[in-house]
Protein backbone atom coordinates (compact mmCIF):
# COMPACT_ATOMS: atom_id res chain seq x y z
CA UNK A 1 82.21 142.04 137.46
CA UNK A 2 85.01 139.65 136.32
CA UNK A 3 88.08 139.83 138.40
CA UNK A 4 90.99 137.98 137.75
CA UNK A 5 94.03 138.38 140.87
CA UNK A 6 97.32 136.17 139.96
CA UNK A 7 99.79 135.44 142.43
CA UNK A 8 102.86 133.05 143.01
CA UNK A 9 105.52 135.00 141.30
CA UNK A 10 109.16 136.00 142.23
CA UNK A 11 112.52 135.85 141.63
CA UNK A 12 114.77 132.27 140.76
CA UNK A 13 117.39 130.99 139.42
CA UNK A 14 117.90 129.18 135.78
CA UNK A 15 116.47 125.97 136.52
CA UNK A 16 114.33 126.59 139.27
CA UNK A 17 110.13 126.18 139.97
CA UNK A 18 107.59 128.30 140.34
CA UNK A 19 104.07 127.67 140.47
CA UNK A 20 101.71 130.52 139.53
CA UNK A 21 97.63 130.96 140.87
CA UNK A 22 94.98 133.14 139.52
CA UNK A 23 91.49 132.94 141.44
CA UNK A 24 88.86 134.03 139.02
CA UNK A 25 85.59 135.84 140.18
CA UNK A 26 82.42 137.16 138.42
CA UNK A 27 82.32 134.42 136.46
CA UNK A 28 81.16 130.67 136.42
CA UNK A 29 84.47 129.56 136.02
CA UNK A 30 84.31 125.28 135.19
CA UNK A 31 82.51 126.73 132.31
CA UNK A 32 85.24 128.79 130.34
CA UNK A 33 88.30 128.10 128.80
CA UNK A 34 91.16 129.48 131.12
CA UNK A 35 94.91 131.08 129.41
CA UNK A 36 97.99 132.07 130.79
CA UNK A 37 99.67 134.68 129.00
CA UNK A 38 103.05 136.56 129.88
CA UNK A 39 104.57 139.84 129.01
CA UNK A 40 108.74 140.19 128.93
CA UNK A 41 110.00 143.47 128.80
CA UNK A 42 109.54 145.65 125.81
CA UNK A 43 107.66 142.78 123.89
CA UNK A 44 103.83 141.96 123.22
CA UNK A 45 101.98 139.72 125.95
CA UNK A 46 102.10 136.24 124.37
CA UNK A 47 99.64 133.30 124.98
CA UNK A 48 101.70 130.26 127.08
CA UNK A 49 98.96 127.87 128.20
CA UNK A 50 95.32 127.30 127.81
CA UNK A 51 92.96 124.91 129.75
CA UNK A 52 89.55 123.76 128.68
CA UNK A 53 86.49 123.29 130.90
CA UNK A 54 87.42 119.72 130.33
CA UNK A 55 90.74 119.42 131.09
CA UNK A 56 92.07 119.56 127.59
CA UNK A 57 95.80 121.39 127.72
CA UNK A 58 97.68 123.50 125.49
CA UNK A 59 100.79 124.89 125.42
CA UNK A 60 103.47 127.70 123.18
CA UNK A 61 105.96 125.42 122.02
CA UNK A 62 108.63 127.57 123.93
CA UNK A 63 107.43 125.98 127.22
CA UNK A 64 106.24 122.60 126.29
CA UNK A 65 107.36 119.81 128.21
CA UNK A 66 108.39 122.72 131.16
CA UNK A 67 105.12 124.16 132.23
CA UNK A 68 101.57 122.24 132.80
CA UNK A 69 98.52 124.29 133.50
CA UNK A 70 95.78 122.71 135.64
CA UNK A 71 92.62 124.27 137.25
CA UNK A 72 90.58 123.31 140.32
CA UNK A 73 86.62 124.66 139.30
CA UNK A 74 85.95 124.44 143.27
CA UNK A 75 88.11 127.01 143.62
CA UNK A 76 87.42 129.20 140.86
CA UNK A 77 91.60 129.07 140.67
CA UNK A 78 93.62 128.26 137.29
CA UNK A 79 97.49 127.48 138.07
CA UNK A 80 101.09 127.24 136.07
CA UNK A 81 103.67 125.46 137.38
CA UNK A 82 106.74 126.13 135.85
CA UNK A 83 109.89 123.83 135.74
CA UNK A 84 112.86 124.34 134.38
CA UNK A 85 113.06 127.68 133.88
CA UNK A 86 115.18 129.75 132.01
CA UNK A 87 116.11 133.66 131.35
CA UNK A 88 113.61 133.97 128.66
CA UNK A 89 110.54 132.88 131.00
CA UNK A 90 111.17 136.19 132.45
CA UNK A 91 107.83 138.69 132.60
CA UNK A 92 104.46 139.35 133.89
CA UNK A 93 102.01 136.85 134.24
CA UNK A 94 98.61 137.38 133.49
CA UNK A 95 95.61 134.85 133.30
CA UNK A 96 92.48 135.34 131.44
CA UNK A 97 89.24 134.00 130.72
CA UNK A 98 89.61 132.78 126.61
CA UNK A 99 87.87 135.14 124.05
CA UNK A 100 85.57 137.21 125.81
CA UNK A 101 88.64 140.07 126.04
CA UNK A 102 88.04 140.75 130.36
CA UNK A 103 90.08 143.06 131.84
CA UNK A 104 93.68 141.94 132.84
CA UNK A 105 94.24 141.99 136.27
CA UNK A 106 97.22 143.57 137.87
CA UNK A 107 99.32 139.88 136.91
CA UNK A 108 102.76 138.20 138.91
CA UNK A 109 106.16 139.28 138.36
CA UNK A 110 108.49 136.33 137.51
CA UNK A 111 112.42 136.86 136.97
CA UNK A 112 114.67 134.17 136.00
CA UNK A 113 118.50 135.36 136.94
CA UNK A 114 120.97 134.29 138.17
């Protein structure tokens, strides 16, 4: 069974870093396309980041230039660090295996306040 557990959230200040982990089981991970997605308060669950098997990155234009994703296939673990952050970055952050539609996992909180 695919199993997706994210971790690495909390609360910080405008400006500050966090970096997010999801470890990925069930699956043969270096194989699949990897997202990050978030979810703010009263508002859908948008895609932030995607990762090919390859490498290949891409990003919402809201958080280019502030967030890189990066995955380590020995682990079976995708990441986010996040620079830079502001108010808006505020939600739930989930990570998900592209297209095949997995269950979510139980994401990481992440608050931006000051």
């Amino acid at each position: 069974q695919v199993h997706f557990v994210e971790s690495g959230g909390g609360l910080v200040q405008p400006g500050g870093s966090l970096r997010l982990s999801c470890a990925a089981s069930g699956i043969i991970f270096r194989l699949y396309v990897m997202d990050w997605y978030r979810q703010a308060p009263g508002k859908q669950r948008e895609l932030v980041a995607s990762i090919t098997s390859g490498g290949s990155t891409n990003y919402a234009e809201s958080v280019k230039g502030r967030f890189t994703i990066s995955r380590d296939n020995a682990k079976n673990t995708v990441y986010l660090q996040m620079n830079s952050l502001k108010p808006e970055d505020t939600g739930v952050y989930y990570c998900q295996r592209a297209t095949y539609g997995d269950s979510w996992g139980q994401g990481t909180q992440v608050t931006v306040s000051s």
